[in-house]
C-alpha atoms as a PDB file:
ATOM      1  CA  UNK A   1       0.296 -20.231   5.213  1.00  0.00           C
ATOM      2  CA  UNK A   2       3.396 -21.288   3.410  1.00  0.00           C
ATOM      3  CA  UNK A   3       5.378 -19.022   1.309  1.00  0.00           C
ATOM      4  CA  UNK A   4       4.120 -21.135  -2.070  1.00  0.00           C
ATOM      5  CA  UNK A   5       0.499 -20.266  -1.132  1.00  0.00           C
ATOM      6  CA  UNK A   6       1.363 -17.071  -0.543  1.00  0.00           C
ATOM      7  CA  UNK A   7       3.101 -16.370  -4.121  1.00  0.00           C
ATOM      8  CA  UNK A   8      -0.018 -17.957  -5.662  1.00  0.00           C
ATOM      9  CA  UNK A   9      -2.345 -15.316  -3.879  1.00  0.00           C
ATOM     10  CA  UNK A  10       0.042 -12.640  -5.218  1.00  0.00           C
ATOM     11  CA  UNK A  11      -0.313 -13.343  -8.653  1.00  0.00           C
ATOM     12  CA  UNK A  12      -3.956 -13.755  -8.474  1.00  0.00           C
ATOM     13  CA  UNK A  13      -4.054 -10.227  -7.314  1.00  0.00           C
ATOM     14  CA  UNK A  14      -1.478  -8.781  -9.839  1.00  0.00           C
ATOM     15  CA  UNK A  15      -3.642 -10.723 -12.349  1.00  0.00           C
ATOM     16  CA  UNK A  16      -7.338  -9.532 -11.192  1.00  0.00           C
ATOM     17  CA  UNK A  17      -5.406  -5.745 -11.294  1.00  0.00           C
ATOM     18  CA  UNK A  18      -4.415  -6.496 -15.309  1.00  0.00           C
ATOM     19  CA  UNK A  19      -7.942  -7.858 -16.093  1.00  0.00           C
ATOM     20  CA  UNK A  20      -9.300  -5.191 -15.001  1.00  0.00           C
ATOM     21  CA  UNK A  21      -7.231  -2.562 -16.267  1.00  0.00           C
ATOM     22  CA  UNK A  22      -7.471  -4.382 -19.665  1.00  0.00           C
ATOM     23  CA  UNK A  23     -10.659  -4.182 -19.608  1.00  0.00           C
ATOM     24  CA  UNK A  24     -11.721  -1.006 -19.417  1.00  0.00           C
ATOM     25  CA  UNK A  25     -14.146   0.330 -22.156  1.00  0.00           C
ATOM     26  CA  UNK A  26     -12.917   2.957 -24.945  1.00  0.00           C
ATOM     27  CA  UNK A  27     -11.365   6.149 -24.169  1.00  0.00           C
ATOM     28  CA  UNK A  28     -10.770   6.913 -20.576  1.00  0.00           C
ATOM     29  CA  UNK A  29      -9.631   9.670 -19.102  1.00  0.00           C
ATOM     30  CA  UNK A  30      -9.833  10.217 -14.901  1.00  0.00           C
ATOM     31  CA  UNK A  31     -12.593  12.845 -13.802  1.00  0.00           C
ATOM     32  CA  UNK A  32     -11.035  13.672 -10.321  1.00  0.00           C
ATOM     33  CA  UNK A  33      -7.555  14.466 -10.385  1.00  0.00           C
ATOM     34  CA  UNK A  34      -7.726  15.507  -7.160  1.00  0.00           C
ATOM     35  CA  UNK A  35      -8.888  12.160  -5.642  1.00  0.00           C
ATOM     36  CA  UNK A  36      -6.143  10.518  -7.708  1.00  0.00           C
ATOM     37  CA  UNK A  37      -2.125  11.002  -6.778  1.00  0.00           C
ATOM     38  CA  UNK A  38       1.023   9.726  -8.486  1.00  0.00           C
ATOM     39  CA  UNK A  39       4.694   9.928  -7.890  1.00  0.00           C
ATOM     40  CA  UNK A  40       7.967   8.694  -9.451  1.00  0.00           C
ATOM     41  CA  UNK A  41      10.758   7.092  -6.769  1.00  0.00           C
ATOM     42  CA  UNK A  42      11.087   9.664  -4.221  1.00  0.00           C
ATOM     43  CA  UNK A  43       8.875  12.847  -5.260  1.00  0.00           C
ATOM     44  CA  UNK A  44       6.076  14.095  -3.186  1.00  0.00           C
ATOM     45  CA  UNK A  45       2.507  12.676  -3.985  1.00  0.00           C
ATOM     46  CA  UNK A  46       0.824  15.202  -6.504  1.00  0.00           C
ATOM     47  CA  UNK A  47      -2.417  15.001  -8.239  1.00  0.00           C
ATOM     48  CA  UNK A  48      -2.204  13.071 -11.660  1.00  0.00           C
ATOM     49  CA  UNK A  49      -4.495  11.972 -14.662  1.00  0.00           C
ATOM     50  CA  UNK A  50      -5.024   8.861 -16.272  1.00  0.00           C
ATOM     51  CA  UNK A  51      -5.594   9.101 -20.125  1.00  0.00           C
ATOM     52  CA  UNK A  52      -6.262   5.852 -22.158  1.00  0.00           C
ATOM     53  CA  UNK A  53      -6.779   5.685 -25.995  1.00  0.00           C
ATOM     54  CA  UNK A  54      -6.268   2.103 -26.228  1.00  0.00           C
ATOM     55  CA  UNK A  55      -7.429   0.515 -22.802  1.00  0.00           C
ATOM     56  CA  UNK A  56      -5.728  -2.544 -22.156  1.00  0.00           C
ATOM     57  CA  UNK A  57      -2.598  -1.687 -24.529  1.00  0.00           C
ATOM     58  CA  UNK A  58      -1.207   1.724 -23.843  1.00  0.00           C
ATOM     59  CA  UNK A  59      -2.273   4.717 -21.430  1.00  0.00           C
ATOM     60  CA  UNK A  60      -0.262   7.393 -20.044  1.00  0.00           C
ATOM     61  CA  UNK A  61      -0.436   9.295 -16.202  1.00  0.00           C
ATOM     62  CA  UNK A  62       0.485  12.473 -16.520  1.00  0.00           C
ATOM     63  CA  UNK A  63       1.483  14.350 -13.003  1.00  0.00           C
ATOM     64  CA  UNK A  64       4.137  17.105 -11.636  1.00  0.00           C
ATOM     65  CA  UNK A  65       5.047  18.461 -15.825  1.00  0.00           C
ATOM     66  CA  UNK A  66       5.796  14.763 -16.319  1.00  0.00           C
ATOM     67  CA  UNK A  67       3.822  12.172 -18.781  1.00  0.00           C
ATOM     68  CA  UNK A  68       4.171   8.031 -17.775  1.00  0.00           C
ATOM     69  CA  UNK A  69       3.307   6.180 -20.931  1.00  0.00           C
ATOM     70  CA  UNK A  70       2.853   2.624 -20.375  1.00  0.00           C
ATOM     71  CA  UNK A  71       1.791   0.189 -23.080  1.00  0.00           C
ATOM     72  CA  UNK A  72       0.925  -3.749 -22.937  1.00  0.00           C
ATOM     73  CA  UNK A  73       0.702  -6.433 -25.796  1.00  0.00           C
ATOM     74  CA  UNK A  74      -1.283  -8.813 -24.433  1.00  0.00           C
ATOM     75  CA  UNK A  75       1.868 -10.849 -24.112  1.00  0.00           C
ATOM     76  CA  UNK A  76       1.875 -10.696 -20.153  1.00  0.00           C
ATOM     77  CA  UNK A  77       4.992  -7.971 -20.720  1.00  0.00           C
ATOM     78  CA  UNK A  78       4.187  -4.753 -19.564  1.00  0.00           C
ATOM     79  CA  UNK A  79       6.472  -1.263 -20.649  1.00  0.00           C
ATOM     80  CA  UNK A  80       6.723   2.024 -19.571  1.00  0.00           C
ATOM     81  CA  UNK A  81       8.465   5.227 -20.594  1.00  0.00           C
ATOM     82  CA  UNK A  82       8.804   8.330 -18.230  1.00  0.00           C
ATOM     83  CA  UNK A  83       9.210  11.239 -20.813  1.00  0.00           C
ATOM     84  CA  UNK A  84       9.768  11.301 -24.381  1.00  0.00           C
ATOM     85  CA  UNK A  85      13.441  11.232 -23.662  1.00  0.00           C
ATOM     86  CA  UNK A  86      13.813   7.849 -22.177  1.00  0.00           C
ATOM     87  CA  UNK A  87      13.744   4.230 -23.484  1.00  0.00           C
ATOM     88  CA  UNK A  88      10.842   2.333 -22.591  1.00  0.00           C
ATOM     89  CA  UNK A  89      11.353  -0.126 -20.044  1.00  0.00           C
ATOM     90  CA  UNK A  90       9.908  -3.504 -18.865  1.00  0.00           C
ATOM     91  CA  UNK A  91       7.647  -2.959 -15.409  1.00  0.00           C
ATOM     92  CA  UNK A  92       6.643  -5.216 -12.831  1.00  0.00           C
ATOM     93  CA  UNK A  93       3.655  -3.870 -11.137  1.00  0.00           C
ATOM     94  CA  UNK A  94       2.660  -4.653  -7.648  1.00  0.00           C
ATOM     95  CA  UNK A  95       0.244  -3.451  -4.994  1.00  0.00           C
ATOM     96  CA  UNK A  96       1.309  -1.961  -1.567  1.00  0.00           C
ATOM     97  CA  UNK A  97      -0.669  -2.610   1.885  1.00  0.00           C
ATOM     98  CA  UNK A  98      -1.752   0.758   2.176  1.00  0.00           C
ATOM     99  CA  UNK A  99      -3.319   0.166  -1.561  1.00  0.00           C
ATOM    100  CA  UNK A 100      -1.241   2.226  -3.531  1.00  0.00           C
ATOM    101  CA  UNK A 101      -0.174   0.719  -7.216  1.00  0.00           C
ATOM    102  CA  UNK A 102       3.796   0.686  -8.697  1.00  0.00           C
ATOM    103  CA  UNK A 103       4.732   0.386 -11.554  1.00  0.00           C
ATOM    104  CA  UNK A 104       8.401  -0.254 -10.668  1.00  0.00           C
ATOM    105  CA  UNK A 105       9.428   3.399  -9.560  1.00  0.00           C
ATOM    106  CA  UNK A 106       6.178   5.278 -10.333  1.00  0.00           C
ATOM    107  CA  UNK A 107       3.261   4.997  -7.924  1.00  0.00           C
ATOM    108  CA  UNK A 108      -0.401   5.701  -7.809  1.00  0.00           C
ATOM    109  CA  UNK A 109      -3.234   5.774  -4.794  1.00  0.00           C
ATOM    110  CA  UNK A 110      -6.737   7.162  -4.724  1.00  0.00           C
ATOM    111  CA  UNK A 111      -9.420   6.466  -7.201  1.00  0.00           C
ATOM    112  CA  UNK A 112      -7.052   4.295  -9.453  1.00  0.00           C
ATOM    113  CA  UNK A 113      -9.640   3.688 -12.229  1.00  0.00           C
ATOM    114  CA  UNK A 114      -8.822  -0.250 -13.344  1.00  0.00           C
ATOM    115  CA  UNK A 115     -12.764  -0.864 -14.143  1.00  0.00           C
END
């Protein structure tokens, strides 16, 4: 497999991940918290929540007295804030072997809910 082929099967992953977090119906809000984890950088994995008013344009994960806004314009540019104190910042997400998702620093794993 050349490392061409192998870009082009990372951003059809990264892209199947957007379409289906984009796509998820009206307000959603994860029912098991405890089958669900997040982190940010090097904190210990602790149960978190996924709220969404606006699927597919802003939700937030909130986890260990901390709230993760993120929000999307449809643009392909994806932000986050950690806080109410700090700016928002352009993300990158990507998926790790063990199938946890980053967004840059912040991480989840479990029952991620992107449908």
């Amino acid at each position: 497999m050349t490392a061409s082929s192998n870009a082009v099967r990372q951003y059809a992953a990264l892209l199947m991940v957007a379409v289906s977090v984009f796509s998820t119906p009206a307000k959603t809000e994860s029912a098991a918290a405890d089958t669900m984890e997040c982190r940010n950088a090097n904190q210990a994995w602790s149960p978190c929540r996924y709220v969404s008013e606006q699927p597919g344009a802003r939700w937030e994960l909130a986890f260990s007295n901390q709230v993760v806004r993120f929000q999307h314009d449809g643009s392909g540019t994806m932000q986050m804030q950690i806080g109410d104190q700090t700016p928002w910042a352009e993300v990158q997400t990507r998926w790790s072997a063990d199938g946890t998702l980053c967004w840059n620093t912040v991480c989840a794993r479990g029952d991620i809910p992107l449908d």
